[in-house]
C-alpha atoms as a PDB file:
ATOM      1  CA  UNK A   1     256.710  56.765  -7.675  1.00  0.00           C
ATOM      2  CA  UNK A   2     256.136  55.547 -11.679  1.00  0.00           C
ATOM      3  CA  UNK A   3     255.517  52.432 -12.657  1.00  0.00           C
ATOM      4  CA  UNK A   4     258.549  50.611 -15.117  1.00  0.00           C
ATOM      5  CA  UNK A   5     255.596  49.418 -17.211  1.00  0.00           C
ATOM      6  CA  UNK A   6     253.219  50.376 -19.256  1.00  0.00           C
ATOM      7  CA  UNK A   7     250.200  47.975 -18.235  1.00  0.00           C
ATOM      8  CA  UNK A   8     247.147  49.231 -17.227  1.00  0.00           C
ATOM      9  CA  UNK A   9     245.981  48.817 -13.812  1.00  0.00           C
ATOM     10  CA  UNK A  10     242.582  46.620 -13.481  1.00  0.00           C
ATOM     11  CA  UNK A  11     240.066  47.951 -11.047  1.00  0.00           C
ATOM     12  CA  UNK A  12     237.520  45.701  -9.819  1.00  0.00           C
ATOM     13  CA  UNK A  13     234.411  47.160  -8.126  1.00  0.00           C
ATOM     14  CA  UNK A  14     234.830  50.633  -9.969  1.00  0.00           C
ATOM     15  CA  UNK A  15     232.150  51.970  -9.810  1.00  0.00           C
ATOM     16  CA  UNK A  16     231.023  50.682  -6.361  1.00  0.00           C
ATOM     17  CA  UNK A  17     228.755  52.001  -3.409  1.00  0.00           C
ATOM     18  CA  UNK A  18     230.240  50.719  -0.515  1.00  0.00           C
ATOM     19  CA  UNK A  19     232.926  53.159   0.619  1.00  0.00           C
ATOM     20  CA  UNK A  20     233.528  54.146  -2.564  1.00  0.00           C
ATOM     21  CA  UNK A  21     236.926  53.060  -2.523  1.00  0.00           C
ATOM     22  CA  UNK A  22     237.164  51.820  -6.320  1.00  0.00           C
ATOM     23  CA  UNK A  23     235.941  55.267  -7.040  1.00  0.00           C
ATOM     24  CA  UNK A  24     238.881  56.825  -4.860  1.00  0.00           C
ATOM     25  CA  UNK A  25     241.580  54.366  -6.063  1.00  0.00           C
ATOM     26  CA  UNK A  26     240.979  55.086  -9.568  1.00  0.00           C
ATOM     27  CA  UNK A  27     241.160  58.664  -9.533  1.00  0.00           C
ATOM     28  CA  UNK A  28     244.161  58.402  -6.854  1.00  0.00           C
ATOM     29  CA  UNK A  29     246.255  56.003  -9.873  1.00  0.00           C
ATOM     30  CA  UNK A  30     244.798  58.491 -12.761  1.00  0.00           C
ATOM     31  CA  UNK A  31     246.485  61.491 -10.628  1.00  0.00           C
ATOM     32  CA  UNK A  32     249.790  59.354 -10.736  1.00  0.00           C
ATOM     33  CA  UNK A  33     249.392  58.773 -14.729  1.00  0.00           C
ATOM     34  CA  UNK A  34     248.568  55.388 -14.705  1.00  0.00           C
ATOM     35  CA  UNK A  35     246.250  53.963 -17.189  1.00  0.00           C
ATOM     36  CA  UNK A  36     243.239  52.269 -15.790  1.00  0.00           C
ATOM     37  CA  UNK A  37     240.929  49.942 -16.974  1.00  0.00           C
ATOM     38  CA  UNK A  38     237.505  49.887 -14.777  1.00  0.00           C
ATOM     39  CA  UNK A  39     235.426  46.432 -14.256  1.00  0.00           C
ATOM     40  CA  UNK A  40     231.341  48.024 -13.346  1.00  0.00           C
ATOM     41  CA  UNK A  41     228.742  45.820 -13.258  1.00  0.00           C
ATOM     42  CA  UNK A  42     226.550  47.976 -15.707  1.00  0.00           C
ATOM     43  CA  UNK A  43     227.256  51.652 -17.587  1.00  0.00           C
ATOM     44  CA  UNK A  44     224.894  53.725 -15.547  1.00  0.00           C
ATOM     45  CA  UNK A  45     225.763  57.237 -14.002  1.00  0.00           C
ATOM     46  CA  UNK A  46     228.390  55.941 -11.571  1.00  0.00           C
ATOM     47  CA  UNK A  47     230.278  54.431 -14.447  1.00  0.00           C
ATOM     48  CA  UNK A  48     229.818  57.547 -16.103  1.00  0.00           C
ATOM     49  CA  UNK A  49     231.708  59.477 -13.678  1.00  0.00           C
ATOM     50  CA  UNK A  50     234.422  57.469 -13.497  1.00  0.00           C
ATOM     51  CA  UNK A  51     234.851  57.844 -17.603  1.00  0.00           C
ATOM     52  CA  UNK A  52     234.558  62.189 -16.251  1.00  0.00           C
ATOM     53  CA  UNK A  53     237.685  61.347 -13.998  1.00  0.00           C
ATOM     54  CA  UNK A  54     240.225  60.680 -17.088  1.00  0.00           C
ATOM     55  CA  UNK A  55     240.728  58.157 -19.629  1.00  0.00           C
ATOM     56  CA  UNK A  56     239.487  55.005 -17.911  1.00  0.00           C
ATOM     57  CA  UNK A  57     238.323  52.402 -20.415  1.00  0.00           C
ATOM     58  CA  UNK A  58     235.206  50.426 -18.766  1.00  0.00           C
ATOM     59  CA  UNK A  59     235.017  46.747 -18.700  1.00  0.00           C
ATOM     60  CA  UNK A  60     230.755  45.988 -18.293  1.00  0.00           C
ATOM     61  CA  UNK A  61     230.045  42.253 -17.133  1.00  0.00           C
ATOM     62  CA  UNK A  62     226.281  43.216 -17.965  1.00  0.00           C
END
C-alpha cells in the first residue's frame, strides 16, 4: 500500500544490535519507496550500511 504523503518516515534505533529490527524496518519501508530518515547514535559501519540500503539520510545524536 503507498503512503498519500510525502513525509519521510523517522527511524529510531537504526542502526541497532538488538534484533536488528531498525535495520529490517528500514530496508522493508525503502523496498515500499518510502523515504527514510535514520536516528544512529554514531556514523560507524552499521550506519554505513544502512546509507548501502538506499537513500536514507542519517540523523547522528553523537
Amino acid at each position: 500500500m503507498k503512503s498519500t504523503h510525502d513525509s519521510p518516515i523517522l527511524v529510531t534505533g537504526a542502526a541497532g544490535d538488538v534484533g536488528a529490527i531498525g535495520r529490517n524496518l528500514t530496508a522493508l519501508l525503502l523496498a515500499k519507496g518510502q523515504k527514510v530518515r535514520a536516528l544512529v547514535r554514531r556514523e560507524d559501519e552499521r550506519a554505513k550500511a544502512l546509507c548501502q540500503l538506499g537513500t536514507v539520510r542519517l540523523c547522528s545524536v553523537s
